[in-house]
N, C-alpha and C. Protein backbone atom coordinates (compact mmCIF):
# COMPACT_ATOMS: atom_id res chain seq x y z
N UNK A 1 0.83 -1.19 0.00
CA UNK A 1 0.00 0.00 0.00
C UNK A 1 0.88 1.25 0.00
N UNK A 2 0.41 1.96 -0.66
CA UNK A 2 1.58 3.45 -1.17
C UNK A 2 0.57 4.36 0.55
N UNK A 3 1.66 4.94 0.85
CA UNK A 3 1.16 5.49 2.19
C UNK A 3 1.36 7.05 1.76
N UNK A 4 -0.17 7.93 1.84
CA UNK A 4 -0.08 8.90 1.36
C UNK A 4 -0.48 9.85 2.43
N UNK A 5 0.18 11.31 2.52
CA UNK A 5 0.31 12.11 3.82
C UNK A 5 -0.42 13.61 3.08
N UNK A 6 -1.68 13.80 3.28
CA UNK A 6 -2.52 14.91 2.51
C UNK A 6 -2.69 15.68 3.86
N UNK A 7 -2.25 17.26 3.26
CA UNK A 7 -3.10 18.35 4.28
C UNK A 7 -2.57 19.92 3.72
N UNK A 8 -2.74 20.86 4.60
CA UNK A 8 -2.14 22.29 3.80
C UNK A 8 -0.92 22.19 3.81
N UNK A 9 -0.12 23.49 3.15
CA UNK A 9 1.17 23.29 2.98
C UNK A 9 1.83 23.76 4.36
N UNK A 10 2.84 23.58 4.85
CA UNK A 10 3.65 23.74 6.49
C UNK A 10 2.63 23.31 7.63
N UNK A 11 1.65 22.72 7.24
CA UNK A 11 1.17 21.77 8.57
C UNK A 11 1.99 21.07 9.12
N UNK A 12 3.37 20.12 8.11
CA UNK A 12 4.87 19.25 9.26
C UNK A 12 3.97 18.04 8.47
N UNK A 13 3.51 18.06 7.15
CA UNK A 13 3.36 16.41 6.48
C UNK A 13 5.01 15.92 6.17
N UNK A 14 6.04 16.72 6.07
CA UNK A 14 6.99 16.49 5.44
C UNK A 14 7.50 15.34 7.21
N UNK A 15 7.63 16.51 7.71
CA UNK A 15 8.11 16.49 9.60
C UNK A 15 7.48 14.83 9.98
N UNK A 16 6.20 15.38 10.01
CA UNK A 16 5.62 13.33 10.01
C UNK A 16 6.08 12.40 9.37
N UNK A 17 6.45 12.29 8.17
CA UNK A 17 6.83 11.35 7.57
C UNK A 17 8.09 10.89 7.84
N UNK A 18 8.82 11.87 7.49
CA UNK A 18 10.55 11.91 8.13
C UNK A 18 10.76 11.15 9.41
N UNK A 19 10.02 11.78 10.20
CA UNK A 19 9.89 11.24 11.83
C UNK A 19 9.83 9.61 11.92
N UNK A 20 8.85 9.32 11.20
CA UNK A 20 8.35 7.75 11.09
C UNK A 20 9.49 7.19 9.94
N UNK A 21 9.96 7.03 9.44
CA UNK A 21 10.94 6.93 8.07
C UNK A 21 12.36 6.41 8.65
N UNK A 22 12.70 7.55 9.96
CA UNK A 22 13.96 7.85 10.30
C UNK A 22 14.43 6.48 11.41
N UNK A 23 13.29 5.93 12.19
CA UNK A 23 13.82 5.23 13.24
C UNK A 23 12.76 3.85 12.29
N UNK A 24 13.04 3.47 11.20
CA UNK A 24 13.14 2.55 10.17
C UNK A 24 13.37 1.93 9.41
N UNK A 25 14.91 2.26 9.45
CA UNK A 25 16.28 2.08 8.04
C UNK A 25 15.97 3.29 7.12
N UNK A 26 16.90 2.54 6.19
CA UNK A 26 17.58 3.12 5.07
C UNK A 26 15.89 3.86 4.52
N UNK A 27 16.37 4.70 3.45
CA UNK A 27 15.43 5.44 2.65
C UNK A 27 15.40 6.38 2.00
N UNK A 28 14.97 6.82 0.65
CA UNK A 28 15.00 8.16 -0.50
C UNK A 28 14.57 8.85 -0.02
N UNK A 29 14.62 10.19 -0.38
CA UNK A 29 13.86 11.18 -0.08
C UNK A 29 13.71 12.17 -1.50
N UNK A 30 13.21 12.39 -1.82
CA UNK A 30 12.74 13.38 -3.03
C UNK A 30 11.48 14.58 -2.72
N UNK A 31 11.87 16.26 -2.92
CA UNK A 31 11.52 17.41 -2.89
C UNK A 31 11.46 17.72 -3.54
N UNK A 32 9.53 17.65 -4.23
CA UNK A 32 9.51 18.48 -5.70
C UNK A 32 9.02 19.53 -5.45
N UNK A 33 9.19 20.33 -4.37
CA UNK A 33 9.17 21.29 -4.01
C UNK A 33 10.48 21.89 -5.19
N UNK A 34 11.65 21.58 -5.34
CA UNK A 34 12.37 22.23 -5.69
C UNK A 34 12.35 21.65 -7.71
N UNK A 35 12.06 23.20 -8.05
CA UNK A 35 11.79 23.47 -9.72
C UNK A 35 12.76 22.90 -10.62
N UNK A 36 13.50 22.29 -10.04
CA UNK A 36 14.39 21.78 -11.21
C UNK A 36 13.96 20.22 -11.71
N UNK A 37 13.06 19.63 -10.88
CA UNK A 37 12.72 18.45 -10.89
C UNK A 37 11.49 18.89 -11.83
N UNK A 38 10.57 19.56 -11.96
CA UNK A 38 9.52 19.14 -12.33
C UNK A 38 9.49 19.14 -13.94
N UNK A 39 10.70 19.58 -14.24
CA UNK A 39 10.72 20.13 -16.09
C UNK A 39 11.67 18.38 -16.22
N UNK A 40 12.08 18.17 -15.35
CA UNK A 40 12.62 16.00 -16.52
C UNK A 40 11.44 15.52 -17.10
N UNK A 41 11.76 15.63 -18.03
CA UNK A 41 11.33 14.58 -19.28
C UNK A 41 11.45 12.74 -18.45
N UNK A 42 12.23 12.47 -18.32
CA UNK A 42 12.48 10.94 -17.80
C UNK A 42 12.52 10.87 -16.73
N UNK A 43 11.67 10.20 -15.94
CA UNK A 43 11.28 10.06 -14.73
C UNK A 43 12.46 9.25 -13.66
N UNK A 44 12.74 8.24 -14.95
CA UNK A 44 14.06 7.30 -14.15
C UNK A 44 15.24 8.18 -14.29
N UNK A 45 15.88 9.07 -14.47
CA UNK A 45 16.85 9.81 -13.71
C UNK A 45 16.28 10.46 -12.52
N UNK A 46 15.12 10.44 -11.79
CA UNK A 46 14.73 10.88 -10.51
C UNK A 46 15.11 9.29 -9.78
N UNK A 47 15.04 7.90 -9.64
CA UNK A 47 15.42 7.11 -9.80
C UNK A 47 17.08 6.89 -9.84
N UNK A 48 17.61 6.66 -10.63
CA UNK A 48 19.04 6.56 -10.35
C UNK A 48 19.76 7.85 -9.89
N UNK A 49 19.40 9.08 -9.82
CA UNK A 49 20.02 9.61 -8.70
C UNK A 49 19.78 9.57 -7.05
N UNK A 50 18.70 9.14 -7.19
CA UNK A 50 18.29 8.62 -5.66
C UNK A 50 18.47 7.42 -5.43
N UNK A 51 18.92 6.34 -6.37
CA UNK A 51 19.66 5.13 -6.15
C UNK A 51 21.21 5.53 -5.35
N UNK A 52 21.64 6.61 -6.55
CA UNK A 52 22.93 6.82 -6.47
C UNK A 52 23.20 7.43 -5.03
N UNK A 53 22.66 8.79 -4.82
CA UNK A 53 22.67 9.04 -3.48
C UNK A 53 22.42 8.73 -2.59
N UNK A 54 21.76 7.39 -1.99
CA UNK A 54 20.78 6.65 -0.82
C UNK A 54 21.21 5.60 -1.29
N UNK A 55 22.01 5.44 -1.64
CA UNK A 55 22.60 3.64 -2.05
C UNK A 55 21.30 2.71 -2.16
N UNK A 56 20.30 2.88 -3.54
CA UNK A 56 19.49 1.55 -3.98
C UNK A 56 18.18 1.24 -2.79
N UNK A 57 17.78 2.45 -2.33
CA UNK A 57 16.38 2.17 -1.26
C UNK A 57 15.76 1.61 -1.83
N UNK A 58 14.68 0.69 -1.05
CA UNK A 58 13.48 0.48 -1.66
C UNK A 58 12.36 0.81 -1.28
N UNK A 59 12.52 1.68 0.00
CA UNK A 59 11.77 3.16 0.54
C UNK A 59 11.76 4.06 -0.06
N UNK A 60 11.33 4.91 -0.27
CA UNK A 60 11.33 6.48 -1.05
C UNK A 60 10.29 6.87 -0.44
N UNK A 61 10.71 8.56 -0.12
CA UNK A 61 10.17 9.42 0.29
C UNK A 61 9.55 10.87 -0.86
N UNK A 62 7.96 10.66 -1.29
CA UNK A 62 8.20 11.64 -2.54
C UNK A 62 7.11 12.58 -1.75
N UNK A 63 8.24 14.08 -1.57
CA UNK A 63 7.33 14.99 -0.59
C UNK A 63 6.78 15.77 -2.14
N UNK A 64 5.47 16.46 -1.94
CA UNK A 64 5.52 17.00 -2.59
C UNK A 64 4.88 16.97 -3.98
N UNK A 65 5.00 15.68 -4.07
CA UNK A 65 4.57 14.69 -5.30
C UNK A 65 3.48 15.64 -6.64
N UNK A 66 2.69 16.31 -6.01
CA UNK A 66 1.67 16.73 -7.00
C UNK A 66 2.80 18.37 -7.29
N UNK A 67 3.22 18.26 -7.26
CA UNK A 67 4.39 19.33 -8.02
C UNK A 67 4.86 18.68 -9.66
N UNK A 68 4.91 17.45 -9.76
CA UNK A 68 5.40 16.99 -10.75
C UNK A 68 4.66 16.22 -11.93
N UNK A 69 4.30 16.90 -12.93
CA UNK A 69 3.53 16.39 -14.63
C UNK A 69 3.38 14.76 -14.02
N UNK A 70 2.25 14.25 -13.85
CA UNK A 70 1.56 13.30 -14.39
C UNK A 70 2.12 12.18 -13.20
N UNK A 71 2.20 12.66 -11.73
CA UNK A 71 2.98 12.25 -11.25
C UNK A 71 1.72 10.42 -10.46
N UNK A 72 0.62 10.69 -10.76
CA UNK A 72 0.43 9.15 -10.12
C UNK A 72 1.18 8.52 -11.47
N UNK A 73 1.15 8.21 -12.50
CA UNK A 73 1.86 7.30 -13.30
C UNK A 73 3.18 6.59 -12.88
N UNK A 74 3.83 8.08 -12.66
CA UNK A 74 4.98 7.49 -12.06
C UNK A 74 5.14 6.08 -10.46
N UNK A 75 4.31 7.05 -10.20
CA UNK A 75 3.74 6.22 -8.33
C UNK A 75 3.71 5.03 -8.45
N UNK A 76 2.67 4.56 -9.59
CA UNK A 76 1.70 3.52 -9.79
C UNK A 76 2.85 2.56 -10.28
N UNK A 77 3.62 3.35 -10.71
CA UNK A 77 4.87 2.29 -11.58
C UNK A 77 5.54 2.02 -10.73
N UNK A 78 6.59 2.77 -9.37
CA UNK A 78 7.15 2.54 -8.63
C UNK A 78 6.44 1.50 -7.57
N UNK A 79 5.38 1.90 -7.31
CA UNK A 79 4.39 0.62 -6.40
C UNK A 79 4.73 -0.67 -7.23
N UNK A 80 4.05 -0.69 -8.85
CA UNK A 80 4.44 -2.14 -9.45
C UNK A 80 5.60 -3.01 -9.40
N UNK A 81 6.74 -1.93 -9.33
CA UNK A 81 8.22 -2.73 -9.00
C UNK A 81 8.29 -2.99 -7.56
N UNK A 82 7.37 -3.16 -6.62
CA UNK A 82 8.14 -3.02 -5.40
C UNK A 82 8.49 -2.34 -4.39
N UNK A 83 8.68 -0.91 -5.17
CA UNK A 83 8.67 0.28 -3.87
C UNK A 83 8.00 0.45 -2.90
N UNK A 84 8.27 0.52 -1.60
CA UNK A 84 7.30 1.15 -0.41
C UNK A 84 7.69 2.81 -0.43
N UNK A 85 6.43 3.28 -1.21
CA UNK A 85 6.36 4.62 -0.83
C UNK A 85 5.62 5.10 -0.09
N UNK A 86 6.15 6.49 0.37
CA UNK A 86 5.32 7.46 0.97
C UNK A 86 5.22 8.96 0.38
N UNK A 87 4.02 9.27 0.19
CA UNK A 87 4.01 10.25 -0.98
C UNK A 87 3.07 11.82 0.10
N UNK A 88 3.66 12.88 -0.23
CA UNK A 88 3.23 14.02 0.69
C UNK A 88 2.55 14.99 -0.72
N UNK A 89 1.58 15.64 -0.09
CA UNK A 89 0.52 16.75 -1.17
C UNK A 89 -0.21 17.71 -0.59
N UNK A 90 -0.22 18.83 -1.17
CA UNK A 90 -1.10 19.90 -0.61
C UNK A 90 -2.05 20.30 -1.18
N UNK A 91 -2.09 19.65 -2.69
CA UNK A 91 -3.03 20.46 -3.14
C UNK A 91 -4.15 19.94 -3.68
N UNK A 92 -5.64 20.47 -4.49
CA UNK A 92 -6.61 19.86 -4.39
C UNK A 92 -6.40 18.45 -5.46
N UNK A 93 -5.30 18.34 -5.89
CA UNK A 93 -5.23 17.17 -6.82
C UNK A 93 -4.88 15.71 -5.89
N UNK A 94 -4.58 15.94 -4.61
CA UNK A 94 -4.24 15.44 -3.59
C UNK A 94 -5.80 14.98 -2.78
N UNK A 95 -6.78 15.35 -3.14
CA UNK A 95 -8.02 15.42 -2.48
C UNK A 95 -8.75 13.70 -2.55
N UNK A 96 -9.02 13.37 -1.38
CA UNK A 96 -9.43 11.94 -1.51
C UNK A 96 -10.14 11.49 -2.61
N UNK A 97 -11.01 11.99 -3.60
CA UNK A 97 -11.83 11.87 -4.42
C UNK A 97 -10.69 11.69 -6.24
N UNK A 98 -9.52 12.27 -6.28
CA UNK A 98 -8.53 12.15 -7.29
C UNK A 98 -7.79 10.74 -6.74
N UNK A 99 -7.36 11.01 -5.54
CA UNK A 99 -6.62 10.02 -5.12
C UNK A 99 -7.05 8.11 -5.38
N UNK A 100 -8.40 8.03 -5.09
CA UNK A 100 -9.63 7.17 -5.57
C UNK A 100 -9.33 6.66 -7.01
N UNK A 101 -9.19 7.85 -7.87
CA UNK A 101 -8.83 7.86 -9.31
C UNK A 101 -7.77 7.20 -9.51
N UNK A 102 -6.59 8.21 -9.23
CA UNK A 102 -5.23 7.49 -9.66
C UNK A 102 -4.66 6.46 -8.97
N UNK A 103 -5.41 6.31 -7.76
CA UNK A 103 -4.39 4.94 -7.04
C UNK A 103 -5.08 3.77 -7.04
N UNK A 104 -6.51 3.89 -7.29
CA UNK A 104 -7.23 2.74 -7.37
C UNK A 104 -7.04 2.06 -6.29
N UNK A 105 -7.28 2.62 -4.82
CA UNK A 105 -7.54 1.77 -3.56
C UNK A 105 -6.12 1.06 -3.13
N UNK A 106 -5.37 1.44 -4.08
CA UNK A 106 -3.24 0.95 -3.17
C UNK A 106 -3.34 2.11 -2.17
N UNK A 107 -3.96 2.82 -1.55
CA UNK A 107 -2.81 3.46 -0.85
C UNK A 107 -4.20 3.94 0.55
N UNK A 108 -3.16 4.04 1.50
CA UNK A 108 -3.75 4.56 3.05
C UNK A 108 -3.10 5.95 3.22
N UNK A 109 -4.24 6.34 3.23
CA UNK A 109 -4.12 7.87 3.64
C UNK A 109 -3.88 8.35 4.80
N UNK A 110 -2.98 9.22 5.57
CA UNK A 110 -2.92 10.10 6.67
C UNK A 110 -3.43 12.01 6.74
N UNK A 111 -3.96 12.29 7.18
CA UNK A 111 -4.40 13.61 7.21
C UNK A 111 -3.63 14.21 8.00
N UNK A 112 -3.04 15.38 7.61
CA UNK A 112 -2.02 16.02 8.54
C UNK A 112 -2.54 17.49 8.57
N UNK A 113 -3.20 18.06 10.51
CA UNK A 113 -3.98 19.30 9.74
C UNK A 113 -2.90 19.93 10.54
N UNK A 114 -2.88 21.50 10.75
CA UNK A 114 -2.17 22.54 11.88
C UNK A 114 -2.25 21.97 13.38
N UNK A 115 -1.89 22.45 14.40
CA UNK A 115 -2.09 22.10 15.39
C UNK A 115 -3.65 22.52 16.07
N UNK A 116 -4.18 22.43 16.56
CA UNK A 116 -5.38 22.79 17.43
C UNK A 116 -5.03 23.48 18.83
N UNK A 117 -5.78 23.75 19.60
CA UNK A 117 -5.39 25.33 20.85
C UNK A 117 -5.17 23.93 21.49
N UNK A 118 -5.95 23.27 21.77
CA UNK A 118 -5.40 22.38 22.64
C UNK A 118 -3.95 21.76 22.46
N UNK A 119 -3.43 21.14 21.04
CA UNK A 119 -2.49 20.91 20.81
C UNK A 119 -1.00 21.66 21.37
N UNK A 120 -1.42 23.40 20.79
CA UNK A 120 -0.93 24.40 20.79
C UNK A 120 -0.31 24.50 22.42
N UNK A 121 -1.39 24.12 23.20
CA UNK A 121 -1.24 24.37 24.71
C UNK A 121 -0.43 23.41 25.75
N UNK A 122 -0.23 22.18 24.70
CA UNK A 122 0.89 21.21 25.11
C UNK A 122 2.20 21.52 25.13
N UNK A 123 2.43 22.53 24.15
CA UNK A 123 3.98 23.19 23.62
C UNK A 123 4.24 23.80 25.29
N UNK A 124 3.57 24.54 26.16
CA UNK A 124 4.31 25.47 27.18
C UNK A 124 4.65 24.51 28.06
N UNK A 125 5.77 25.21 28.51
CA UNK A 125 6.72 24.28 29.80
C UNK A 125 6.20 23.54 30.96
N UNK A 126 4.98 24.61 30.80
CA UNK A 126 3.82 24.62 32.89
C UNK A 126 2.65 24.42 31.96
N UNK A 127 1.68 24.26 33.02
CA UNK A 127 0.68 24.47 33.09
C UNK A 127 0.19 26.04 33.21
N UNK A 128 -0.28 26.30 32.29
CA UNK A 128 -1.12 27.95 32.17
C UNK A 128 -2.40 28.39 33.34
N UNK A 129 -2.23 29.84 33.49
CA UNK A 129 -3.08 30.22 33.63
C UNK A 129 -4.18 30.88 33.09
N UNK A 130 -5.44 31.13 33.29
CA UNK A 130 -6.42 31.35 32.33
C UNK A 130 -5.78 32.84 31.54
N UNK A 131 -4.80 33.42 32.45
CA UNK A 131 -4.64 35.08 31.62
C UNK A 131 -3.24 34.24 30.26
N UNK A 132 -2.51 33.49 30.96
CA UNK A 132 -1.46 33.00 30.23
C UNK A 132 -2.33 32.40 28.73
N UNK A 133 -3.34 32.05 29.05
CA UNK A 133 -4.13 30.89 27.79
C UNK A 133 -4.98 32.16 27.00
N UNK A 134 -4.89 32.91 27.71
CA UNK A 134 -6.11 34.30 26.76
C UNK A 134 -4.82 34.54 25.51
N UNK A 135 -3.94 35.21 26.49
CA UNK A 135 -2.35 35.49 25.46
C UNK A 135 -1.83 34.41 24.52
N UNK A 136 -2.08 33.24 25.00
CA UNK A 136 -1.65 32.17 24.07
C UNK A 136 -2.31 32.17 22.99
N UNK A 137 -4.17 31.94 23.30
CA UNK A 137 -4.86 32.49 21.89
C UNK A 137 -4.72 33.13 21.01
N UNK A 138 -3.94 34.56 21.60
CA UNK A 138 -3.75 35.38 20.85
C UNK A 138 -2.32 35.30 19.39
N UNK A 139 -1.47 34.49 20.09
CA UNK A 139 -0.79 34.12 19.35
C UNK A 139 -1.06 33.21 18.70
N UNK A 140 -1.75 32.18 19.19
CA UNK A 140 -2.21 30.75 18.55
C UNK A 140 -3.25 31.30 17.01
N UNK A 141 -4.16 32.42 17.52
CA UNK A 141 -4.92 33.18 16.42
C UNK A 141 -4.00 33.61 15.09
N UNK A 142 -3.09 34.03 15.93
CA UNK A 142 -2.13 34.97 14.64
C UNK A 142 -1.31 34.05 13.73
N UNK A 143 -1.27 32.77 14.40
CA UNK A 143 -0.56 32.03 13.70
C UNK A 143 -1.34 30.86 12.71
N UNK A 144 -2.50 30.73 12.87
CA UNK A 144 -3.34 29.78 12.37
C UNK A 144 -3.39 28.39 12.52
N UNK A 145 -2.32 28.08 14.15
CA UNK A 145 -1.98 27.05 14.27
C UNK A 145 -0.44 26.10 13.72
N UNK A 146 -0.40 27.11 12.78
CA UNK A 146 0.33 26.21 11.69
C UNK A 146 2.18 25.93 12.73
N UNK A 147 2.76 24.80 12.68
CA UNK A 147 3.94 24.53 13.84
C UNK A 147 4.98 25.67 13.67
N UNK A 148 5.66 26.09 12.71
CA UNK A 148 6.95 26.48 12.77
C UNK A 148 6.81 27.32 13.54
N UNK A 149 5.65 28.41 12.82
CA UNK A 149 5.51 30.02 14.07
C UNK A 149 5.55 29.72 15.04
N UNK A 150 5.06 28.81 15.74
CA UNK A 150 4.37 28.54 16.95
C UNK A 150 5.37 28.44 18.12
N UNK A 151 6.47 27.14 16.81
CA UNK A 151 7.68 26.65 17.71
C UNK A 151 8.64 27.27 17.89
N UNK A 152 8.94 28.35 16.44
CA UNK A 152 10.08 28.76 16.66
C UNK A 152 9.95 30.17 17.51
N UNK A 153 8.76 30.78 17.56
CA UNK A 153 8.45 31.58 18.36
C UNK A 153 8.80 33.19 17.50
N UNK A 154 8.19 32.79 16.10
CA UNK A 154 8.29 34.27 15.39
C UNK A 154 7.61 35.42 16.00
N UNK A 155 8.27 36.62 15.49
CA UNK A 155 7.58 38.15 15.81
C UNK A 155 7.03 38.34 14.70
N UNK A 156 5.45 38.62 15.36
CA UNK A 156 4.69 39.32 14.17
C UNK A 156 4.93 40.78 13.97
N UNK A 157 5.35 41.14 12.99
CA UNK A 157 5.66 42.63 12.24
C UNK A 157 4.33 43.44 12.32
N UNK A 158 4.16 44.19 13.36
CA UNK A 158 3.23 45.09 12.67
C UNK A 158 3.04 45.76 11.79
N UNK A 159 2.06 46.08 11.05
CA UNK A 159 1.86 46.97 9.77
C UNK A 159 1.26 48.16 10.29
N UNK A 160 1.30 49.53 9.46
CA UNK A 160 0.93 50.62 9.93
C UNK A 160 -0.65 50.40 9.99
N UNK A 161 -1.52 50.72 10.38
CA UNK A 161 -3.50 50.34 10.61
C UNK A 161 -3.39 48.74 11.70
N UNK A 162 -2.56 48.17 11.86
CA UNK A 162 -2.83 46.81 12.54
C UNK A 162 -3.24 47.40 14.52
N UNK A 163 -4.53 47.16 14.88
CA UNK A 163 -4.91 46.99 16.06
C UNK A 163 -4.66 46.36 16.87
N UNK A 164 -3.70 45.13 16.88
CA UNK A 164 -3.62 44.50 18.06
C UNK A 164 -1.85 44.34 18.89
């Protein structure tokens, strides 16, 4: 079963997968996030350079996947040889109802959404107080949940008209 990781983009589908991947052996990783991949013509030089670099996995990691022309074909082919993949997507071509389409029932889906306030409220050191959890909202609001802000603890820039 091709194991597929659907949700918005910087929800941490990449972060999940990696996580689970890492304390599992060996394994590819491929980012079609990055534009130089999506213009190959031949799919198998994505393939033997990730042979070449990851010494011959038979894991692969394809984040990203709906970045790349016609990319269940490819999937469907790598599943036929053997591959255990795990494939990451953000966008509506990624939507359970396509997925149905191109995978024809190979693959188990994971949903990966932002964090939730509750989630959000696991991150602090202590236990909060109700004024500490008003302020947390407030950041938790500004951030939409989504992890990096959250974790890495960005400053929001005010803009000139911003009220809060």
């Amino acid at each position: 079963m091709i194991k597929v990781i659907i949700g918005p983009r910087r929800a941490g589908k990449s972060f999940f997968a990696l996580h689970h991947l890492v304390s599992r052996g060996k394994f590819g990783y491929v980012n079609f996030d990055d534009e130089r991949l999506v213009c190959l013509v031949d799919y198998d030089e994505i393939i033997v350079a990730v042979n070449s670099v990851y010494d011959n996995p038979r894991v692969l990691l394809l984040d990203e996947i709906q970045n790349l022309p016609h990319w269940e074909l490819f999937v469907n082919r790598l599943a036929r040889q053997d591959y255990i993949l795990y494939i990451t997507g953000s966008n509506s071509h990624m939507l359970s109802s396509e997925l149905a389409t191109h995978l024809t029932g190979r693959y188990l889906q994971t949903t990966i959404l932002p964090f939730s306030f509750r989630e959000y409220l696991h991150l602090a050191p202590h236990e909060q107080t109700t004024l500490e959890k008003v302020s947390a909202l407030l950041e938790y609001s500004n951030s939409g949940g989504f992890p990096e802000p959250l974790i890495k603890k960005y400053s929001r820039t005010r803009l000139p008209g911003d009220t809060l």
